[in-house]
PDB file of N, CA and C in Angstrom:
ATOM      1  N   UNK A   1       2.169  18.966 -14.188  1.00  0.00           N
ATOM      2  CA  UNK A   1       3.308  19.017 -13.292  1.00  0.00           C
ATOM      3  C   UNK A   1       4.531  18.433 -14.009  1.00  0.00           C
ATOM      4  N   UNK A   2       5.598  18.943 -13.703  1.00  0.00           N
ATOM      5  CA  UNK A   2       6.650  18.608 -14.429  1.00  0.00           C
ATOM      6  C   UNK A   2       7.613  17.562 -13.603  1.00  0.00           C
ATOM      7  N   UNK A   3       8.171  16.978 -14.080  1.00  0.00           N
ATOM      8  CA  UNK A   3       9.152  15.734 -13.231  1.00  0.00           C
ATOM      9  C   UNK A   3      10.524  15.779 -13.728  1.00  0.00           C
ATOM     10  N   UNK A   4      11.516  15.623 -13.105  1.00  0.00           N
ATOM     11  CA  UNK A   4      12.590  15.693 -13.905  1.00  0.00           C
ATOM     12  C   UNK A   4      12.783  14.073 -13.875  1.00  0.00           C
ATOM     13  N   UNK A   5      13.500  13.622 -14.652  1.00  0.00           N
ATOM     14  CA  UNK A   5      14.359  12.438 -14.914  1.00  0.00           C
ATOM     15  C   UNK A   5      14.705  11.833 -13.619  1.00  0.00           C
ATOM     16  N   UNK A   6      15.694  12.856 -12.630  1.00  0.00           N
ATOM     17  CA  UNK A   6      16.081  12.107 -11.213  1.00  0.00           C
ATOM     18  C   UNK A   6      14.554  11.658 -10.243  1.00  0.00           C
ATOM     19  N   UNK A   7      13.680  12.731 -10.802  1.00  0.00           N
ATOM     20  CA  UNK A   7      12.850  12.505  -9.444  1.00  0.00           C
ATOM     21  C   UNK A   7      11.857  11.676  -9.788  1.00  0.00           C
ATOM     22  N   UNK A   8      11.713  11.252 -10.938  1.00  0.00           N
ATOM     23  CA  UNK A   8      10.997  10.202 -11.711  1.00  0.00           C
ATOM     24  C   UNK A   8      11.644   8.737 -11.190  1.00  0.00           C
ATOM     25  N   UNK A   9      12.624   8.814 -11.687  1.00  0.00           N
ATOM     26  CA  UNK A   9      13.004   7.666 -11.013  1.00  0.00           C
ATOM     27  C   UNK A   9      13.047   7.238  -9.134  1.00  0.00           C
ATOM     28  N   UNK A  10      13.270   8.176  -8.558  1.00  0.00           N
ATOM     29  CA  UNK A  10      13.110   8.358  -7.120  1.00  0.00           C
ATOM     30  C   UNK A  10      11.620   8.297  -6.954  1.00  0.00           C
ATOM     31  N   UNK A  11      10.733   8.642  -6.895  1.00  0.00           N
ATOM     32  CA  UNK A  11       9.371   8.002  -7.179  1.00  0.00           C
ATOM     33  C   UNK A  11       9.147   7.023  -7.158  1.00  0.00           C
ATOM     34  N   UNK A  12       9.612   6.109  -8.445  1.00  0.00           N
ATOM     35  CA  UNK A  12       9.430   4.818  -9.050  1.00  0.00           C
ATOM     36  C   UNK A  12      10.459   3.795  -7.960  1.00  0.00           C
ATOM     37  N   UNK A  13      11.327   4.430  -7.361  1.00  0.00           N
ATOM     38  CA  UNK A  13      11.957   3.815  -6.276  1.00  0.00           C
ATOM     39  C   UNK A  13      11.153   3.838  -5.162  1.00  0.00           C
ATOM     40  N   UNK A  14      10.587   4.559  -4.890  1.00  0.00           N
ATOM     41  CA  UNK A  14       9.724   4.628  -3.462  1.00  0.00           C
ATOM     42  C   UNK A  14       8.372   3.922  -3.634  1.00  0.00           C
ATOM     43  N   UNK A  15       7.847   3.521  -5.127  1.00  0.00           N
ATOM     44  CA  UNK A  15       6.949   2.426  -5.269  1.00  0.00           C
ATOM     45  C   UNK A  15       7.101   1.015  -5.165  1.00  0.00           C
ATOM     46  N   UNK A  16       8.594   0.706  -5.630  1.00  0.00           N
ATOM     47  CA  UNK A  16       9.116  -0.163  -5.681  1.00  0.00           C
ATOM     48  C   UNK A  16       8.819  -1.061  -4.116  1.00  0.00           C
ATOM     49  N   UNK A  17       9.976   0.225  -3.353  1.00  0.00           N
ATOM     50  CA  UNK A  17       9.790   0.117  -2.103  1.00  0.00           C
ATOM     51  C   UNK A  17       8.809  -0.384  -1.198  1.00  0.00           C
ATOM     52  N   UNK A  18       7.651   0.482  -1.308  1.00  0.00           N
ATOM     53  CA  UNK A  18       6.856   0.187  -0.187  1.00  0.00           C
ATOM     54  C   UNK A  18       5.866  -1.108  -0.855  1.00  0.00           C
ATOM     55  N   UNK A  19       5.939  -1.483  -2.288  1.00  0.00           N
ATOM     56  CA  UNK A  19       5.112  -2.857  -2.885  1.00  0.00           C
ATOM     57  C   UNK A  19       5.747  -3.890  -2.674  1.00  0.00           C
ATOM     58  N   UNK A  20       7.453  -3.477  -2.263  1.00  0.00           N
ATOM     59  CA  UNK A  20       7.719  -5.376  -1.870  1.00  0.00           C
ATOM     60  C   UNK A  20       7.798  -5.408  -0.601  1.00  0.00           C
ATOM     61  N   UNK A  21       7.793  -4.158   0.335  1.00  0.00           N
ATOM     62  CA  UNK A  21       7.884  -4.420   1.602  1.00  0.00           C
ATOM     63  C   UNK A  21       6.729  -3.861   2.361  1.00  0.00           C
ATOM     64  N   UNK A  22       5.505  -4.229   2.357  1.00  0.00           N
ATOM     65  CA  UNK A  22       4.142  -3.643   2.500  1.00  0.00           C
ATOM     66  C   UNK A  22       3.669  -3.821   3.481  1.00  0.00           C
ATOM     67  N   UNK A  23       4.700  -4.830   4.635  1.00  0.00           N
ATOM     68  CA  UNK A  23       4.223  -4.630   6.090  1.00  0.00           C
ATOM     69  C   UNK A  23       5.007  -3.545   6.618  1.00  0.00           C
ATOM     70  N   UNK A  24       5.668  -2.909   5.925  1.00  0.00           N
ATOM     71  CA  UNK A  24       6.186  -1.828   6.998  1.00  0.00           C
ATOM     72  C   UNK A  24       6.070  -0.570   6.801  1.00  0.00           C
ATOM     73  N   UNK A  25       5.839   0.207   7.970  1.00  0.00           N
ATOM     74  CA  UNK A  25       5.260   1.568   7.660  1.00  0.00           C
ATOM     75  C   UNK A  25       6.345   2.777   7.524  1.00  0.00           C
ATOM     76  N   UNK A  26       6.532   2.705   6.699  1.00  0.00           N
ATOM     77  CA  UNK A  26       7.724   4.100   6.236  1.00  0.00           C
ATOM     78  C   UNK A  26       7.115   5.599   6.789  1.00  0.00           C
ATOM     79  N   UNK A  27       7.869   6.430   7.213  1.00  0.00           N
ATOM     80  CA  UNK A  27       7.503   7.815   6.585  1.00  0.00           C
ATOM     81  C   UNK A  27       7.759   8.618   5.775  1.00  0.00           C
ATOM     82  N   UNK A  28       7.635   9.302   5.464  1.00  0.00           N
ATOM     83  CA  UNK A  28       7.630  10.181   4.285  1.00  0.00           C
ATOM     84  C   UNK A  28       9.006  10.774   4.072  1.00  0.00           C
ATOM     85  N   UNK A  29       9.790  11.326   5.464  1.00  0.00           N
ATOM     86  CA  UNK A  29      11.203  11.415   5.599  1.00  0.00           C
ATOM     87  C   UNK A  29      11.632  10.309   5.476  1.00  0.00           C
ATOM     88  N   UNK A  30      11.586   9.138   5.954  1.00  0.00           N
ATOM     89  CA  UNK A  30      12.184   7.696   5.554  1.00  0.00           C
ATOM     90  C   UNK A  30      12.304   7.472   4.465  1.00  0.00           C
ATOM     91  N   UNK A  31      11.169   7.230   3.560  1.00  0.00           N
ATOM     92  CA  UNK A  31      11.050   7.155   1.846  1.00  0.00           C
ATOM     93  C   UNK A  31      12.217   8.217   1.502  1.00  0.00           C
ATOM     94  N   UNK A  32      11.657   9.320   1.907  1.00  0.00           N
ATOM     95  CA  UNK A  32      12.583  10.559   0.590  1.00  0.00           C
ATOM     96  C   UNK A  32      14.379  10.574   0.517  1.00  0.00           C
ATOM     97  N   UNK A  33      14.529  10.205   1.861  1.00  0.00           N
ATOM     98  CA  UNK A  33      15.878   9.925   2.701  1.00  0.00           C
ATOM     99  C   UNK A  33      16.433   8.760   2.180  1.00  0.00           C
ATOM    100  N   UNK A  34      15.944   7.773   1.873  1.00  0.00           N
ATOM    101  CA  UNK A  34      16.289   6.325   1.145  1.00  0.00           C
ATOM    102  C   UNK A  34      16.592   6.745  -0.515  1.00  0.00           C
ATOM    103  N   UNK A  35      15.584   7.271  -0.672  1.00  0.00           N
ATOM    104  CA  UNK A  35      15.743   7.809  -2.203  1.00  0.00           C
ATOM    105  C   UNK A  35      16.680   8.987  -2.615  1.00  0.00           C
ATOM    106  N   UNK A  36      16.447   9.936  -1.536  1.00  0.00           N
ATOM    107  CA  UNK A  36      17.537  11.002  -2.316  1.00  0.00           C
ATOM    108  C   UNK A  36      16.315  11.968  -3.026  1.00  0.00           C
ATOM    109  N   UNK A  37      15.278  11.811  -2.340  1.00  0.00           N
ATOM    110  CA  UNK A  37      14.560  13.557  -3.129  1.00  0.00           C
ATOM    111  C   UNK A  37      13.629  13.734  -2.168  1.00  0.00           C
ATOM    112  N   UNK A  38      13.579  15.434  -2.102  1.00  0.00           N
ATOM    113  CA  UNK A  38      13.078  16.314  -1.279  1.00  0.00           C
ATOM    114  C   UNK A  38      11.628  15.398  -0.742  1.00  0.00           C
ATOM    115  N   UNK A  39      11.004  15.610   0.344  1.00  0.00           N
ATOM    116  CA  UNK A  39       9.686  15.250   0.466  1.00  0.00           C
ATOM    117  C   UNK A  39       8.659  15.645  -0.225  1.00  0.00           C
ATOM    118  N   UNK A  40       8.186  17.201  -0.297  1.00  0.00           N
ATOM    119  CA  UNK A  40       7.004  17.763  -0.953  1.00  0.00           C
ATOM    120  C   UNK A  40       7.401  16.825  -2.200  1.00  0.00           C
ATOM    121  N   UNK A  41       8.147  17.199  -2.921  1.00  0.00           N
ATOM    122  CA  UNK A  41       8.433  16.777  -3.783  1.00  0.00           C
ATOM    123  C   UNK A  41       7.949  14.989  -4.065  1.00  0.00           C
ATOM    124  N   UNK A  42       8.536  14.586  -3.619  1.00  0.00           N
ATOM    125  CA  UNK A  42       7.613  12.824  -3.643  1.00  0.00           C
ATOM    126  C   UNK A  42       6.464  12.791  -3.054  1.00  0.00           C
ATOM    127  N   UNK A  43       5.915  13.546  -1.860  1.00  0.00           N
ATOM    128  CA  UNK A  43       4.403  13.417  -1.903  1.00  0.00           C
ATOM    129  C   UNK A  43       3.712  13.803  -3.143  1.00  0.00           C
ATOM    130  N   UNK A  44       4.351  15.102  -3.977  1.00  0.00           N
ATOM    131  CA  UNK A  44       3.429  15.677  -4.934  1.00  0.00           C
ATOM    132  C   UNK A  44       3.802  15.059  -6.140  1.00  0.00           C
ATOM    133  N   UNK A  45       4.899  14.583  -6.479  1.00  0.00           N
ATOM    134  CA  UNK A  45       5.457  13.831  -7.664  1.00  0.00           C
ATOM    135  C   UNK A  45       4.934  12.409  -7.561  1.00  0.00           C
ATOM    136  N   UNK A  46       4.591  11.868  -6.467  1.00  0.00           N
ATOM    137  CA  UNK A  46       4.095  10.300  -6.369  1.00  0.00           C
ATOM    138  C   UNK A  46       2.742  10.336  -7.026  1.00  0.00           C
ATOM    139  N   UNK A  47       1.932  11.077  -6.041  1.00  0.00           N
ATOM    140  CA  UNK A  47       0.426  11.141  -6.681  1.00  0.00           C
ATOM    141  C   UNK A  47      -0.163  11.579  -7.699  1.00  0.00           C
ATOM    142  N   UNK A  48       0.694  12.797  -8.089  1.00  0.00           N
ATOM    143  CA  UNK A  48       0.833  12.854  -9.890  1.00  0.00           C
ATOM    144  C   UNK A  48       1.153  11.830 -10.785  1.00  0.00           C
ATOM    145  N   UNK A  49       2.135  10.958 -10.517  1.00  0.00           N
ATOM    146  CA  UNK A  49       2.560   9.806 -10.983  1.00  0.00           C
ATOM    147  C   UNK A  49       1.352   8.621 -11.043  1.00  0.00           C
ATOM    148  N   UNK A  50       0.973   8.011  -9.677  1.00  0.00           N
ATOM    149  CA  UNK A  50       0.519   6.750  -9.467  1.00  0.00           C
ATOM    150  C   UNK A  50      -0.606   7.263  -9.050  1.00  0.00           C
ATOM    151  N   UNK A  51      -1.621   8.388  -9.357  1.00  0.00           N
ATOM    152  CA  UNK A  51      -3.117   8.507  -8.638  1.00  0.00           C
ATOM    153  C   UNK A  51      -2.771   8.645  -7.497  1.00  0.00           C
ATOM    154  N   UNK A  52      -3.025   8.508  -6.223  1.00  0.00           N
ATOM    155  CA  UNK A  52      -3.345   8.626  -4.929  1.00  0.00           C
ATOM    156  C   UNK A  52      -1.699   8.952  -4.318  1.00  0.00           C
ATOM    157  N   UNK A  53      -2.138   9.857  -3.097  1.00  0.00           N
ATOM    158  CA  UNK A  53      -0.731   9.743  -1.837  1.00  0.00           C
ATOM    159  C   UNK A  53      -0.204   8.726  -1.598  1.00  0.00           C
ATOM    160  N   UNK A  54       1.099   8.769  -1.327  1.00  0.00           N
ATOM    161  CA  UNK A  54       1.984   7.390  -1.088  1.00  0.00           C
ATOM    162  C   UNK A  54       1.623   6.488   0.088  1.00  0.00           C
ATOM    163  N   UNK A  55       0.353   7.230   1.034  1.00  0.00           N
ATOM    164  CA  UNK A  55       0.220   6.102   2.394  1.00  0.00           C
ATOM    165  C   UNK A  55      -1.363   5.365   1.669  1.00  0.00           C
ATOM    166  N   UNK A  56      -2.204   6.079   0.993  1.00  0.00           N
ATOM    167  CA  UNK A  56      -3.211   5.481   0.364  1.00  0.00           C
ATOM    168  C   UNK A  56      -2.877   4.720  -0.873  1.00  0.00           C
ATOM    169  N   UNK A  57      -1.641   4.758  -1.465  1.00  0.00           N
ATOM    170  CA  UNK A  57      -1.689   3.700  -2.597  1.00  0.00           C
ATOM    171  C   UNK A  57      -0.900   2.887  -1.997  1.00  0.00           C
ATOM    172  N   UNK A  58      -0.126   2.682  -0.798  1.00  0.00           N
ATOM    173  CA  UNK A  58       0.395   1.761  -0.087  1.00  0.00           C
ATOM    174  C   UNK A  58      -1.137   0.601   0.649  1.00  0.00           C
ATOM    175  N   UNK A  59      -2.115   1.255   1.205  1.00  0.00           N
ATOM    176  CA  UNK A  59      -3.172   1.129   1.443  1.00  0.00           C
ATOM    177  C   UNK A  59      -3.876   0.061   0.975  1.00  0.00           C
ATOM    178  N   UNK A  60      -3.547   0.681  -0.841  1.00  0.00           N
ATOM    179  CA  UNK A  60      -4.696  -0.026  -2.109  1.00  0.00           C
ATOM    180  C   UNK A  60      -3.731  -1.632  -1.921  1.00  0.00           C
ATOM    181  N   UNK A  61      -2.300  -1.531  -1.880  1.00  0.00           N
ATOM    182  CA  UNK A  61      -1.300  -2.470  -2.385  1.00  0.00           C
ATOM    183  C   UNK A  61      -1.925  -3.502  -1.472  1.00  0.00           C
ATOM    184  N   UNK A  62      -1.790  -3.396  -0.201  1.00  0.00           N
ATOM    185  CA  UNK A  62      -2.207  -4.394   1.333  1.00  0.00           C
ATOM    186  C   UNK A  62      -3.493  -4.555   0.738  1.00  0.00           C
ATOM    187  N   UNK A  63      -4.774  -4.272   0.409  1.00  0.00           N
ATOM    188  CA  UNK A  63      -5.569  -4.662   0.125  1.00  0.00           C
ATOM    189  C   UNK A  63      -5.526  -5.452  -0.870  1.00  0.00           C
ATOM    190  N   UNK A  64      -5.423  -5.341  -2.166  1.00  0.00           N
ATOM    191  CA  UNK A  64      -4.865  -5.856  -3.298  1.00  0.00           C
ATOM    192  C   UNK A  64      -4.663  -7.925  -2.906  1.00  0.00           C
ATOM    193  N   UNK A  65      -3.216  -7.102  -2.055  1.00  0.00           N
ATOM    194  CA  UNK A  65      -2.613  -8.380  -1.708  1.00  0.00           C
ATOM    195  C   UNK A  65      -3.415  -9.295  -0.687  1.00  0.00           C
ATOM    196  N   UNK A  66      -3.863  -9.019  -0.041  1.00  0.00           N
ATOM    197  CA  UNK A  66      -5.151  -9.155   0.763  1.00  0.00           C
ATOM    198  C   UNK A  66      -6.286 -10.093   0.069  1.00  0.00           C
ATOM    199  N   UNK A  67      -6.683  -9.778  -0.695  1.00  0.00           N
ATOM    200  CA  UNK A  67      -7.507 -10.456  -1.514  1.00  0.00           C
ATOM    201  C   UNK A  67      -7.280 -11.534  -2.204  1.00  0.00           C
ATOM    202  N   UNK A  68      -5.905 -11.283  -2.852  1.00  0.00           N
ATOM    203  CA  UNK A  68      -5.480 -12.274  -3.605  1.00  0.00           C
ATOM    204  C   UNK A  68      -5.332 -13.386  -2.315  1.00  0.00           C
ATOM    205  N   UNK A  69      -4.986 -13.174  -1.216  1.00  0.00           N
ATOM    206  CA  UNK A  69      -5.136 -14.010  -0.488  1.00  0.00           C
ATOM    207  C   UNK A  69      -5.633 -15.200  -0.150  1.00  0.00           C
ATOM    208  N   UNK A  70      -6.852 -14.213   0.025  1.00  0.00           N
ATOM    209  CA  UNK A  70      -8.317 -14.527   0.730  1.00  0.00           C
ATOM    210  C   UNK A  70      -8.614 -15.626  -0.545  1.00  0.00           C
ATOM    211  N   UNK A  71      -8.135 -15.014  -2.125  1.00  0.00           N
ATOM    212  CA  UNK A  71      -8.828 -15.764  -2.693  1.00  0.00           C
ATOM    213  C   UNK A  71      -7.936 -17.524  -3.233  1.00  0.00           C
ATOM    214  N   UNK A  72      -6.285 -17.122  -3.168  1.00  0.00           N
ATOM    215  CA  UNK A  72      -5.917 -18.658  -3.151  1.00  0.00           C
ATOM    216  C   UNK A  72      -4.933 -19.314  -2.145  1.00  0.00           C
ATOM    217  N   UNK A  73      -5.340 -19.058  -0.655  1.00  0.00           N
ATOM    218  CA  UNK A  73      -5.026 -19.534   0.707  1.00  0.00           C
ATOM    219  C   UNK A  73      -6.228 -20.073   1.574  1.00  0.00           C
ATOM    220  N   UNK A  74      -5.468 -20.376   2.587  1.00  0.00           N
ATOM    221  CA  UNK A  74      -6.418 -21.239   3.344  1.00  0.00           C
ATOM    222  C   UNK A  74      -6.685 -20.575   4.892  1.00  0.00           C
ATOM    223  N   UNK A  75      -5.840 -19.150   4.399  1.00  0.00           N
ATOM    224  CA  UNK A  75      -4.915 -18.508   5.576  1.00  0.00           C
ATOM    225  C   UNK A  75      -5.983 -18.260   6.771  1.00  0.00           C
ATOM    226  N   UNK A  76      -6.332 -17.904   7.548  1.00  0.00           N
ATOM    227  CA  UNK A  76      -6.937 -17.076   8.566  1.00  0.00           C
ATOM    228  C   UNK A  76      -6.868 -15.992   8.071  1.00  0.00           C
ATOM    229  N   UNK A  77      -8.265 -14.908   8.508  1.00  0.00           N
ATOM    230  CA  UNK A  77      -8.312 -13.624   7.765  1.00  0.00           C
ATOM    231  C   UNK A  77      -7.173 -12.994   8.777  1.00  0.00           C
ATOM    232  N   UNK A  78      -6.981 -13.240  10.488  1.00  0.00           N
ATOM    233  CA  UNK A  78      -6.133 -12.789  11.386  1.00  0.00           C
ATOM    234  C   UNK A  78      -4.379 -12.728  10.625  1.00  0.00           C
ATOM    235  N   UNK A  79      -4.066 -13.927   9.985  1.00  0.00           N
ATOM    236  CA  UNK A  79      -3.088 -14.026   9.632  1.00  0.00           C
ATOM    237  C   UNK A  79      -2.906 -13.555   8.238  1.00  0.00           C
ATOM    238  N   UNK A  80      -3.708 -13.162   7.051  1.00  0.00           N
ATOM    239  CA  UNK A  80      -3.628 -12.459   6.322  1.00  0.00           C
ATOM    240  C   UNK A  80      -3.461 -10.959   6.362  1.00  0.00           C
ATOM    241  N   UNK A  81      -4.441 -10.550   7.330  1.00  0.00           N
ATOM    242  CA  UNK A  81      -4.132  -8.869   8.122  1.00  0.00           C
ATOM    243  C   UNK A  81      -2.691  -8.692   8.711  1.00  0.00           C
ATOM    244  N   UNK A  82      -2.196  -9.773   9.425  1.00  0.00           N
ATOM    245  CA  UNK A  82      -0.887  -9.461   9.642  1.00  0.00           C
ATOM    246  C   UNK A  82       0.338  -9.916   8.592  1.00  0.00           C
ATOM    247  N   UNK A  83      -0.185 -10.836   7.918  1.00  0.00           N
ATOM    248  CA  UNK A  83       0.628 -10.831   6.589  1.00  0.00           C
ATOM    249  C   UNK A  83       0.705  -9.642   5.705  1.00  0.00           C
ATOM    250  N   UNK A  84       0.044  -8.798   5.521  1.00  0.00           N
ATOM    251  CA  UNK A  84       0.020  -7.517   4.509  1.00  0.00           C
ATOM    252  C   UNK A  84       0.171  -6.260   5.388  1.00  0.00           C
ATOM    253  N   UNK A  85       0.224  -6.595   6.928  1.00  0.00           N
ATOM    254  CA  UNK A  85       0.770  -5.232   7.557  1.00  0.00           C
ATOM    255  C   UNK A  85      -0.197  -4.511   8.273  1.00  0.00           C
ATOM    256  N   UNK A  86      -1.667  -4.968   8.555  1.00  0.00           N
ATOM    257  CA  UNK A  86      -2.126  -4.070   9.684  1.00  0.00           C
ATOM    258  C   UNK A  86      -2.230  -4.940  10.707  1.00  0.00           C
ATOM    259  N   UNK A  87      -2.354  -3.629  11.650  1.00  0.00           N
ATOM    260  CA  UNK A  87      -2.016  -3.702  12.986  1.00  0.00           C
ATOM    261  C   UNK A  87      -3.207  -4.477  13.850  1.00  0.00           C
ATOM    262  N   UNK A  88      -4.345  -4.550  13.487  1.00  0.00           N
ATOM    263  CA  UNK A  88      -5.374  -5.734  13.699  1.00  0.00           C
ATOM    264  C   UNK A  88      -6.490  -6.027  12.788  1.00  0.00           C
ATOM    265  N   UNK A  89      -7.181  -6.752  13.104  1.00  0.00           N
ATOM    266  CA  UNK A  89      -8.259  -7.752  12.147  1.00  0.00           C
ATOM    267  C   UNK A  89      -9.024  -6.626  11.905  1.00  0.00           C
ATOM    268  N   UNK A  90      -9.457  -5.910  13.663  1.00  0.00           N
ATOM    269  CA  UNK A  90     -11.054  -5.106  12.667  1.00  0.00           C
ATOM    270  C   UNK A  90     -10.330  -4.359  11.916  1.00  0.00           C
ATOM    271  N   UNK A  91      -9.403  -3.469  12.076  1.00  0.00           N
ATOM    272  CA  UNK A  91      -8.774  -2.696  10.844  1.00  0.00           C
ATOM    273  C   UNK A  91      -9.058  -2.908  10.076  1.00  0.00           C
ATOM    274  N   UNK A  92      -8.363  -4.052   9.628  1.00  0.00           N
ATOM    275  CA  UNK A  92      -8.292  -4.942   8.324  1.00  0.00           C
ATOM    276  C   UNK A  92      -9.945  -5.186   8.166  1.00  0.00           C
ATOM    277  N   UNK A  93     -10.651  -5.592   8.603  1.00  0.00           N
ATOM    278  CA  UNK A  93     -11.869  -5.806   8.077  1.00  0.00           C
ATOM    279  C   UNK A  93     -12.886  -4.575   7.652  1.00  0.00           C
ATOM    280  N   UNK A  94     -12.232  -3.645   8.146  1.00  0.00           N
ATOM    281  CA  UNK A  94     -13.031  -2.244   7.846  1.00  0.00           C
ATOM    282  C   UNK A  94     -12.462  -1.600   6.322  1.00  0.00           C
ATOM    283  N   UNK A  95     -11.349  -1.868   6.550  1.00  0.00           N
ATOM    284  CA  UNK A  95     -10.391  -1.387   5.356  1.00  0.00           C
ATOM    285  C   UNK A  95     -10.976  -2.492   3.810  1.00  0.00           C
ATOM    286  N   UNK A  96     -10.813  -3.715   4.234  1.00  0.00           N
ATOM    287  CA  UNK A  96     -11.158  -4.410   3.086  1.00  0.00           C
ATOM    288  C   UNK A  96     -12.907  -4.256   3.353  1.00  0.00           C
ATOM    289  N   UNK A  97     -13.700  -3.810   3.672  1.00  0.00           N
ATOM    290  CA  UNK A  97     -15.553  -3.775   3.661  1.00  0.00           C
ATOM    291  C   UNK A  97     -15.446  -2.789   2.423  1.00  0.00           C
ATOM    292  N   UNK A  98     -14.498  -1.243   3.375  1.00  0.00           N
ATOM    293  CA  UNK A  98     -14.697  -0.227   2.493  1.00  0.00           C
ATOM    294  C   UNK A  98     -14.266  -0.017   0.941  1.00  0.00           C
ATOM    295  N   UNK A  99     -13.257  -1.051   0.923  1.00  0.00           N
ATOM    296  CA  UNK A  99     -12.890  -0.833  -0.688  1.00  0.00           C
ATOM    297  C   UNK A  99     -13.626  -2.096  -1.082  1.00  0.00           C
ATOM    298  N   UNK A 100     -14.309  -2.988  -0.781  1.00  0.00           N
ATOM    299  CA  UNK A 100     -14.810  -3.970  -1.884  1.00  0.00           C
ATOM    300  C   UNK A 100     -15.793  -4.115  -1.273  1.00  0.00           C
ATOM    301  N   UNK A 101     -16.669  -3.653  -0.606  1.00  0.00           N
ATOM    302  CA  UNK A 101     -18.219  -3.371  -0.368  1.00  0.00           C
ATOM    303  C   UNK A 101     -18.753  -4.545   0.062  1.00  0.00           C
ATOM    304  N   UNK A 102     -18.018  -5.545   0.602  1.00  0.00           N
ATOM    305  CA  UNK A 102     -17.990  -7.165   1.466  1.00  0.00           C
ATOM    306  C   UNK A 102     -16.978  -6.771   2.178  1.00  0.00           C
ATOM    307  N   UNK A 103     -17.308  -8.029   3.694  1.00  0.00           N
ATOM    308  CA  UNK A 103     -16.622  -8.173   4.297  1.00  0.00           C
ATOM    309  C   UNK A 103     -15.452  -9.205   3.635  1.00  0.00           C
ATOM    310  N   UNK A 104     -14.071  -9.670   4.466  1.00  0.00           N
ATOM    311  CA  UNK A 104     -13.615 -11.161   4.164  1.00  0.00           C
ATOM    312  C   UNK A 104     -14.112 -12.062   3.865  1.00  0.00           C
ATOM    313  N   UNK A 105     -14.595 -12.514   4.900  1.00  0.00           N
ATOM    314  CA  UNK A 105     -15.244 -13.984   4.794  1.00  0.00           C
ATOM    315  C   UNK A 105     -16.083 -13.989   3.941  1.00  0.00           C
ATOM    316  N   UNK A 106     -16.965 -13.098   3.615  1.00  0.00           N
ATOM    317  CA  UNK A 106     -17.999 -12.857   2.529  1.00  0.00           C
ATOM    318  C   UNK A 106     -17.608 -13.308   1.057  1.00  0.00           C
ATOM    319  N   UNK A 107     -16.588 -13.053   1.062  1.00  0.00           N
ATOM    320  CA  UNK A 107     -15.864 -12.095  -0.163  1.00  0.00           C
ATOM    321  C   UNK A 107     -15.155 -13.537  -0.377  1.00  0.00           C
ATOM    322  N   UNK A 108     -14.772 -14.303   0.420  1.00  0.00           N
ATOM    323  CA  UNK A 108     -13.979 -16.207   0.363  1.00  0.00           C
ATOM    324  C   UNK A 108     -15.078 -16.722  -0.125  1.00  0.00           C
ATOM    325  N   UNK A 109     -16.158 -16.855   0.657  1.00  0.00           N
ATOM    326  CA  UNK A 109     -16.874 -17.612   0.643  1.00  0.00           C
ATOM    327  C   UNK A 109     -17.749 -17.538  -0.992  1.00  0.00           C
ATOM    328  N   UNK A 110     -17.583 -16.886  -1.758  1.00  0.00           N
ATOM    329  CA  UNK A 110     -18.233 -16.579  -3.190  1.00  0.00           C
ATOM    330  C   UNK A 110     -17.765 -17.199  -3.905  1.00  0.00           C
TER     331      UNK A 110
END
């Protein structure tokens, strides 16, 4: 797939984006509209770029951050789920089981 220069960078803006601000849920017109390039276009230019669609590598980021959490806070798993942006615990506890094959507390407690 080919990228031009503008939309490369518009991309790399919409990663930017949703990794420092990862409690909030953009859409896809929101992102492209902030940036200045077509939608298809950043759905299909993102995941070419960074592996996965822009709501699943937003996904990986909350988890990510999530962990790092879990691993140097004292936080509540409740208040870590709403620190990284979902909308409740089991969410969050289903979401972090499925990508690291432990629950939270599991996953602290090691």
């Amino acid at each position: 797939m080919k990228i031009s220069a503008h939309d490369l960078t518009c991309i790399q803006q919409v990663e930017e984006l949703i990794t420092k601000n990862i409690t909030n849920d953009y859409s896809i017109s929101i992102l492209s509209q902030k940036v200045g390039i077509n939608e298809d276009k950043l759905k299909k230019g993102f995941k070419h770029v960074y592996g996965h669609p822009v709501f699943m590598y937003l996904r990986i980021k909350k988890l990510e951050r999530a962990k790092s959490l879990l691993e140097e806070t004292k936080l509540t798993e409740a208040a870590i789920a709403k620190k990284v942006g979902f909308k409740s615990l089991p969410s969050f506890i289903k979401a972090f089981k499925k990508k690291y094959n432990q629950l939270p507390n599991t996953f602290r407690s090691q």
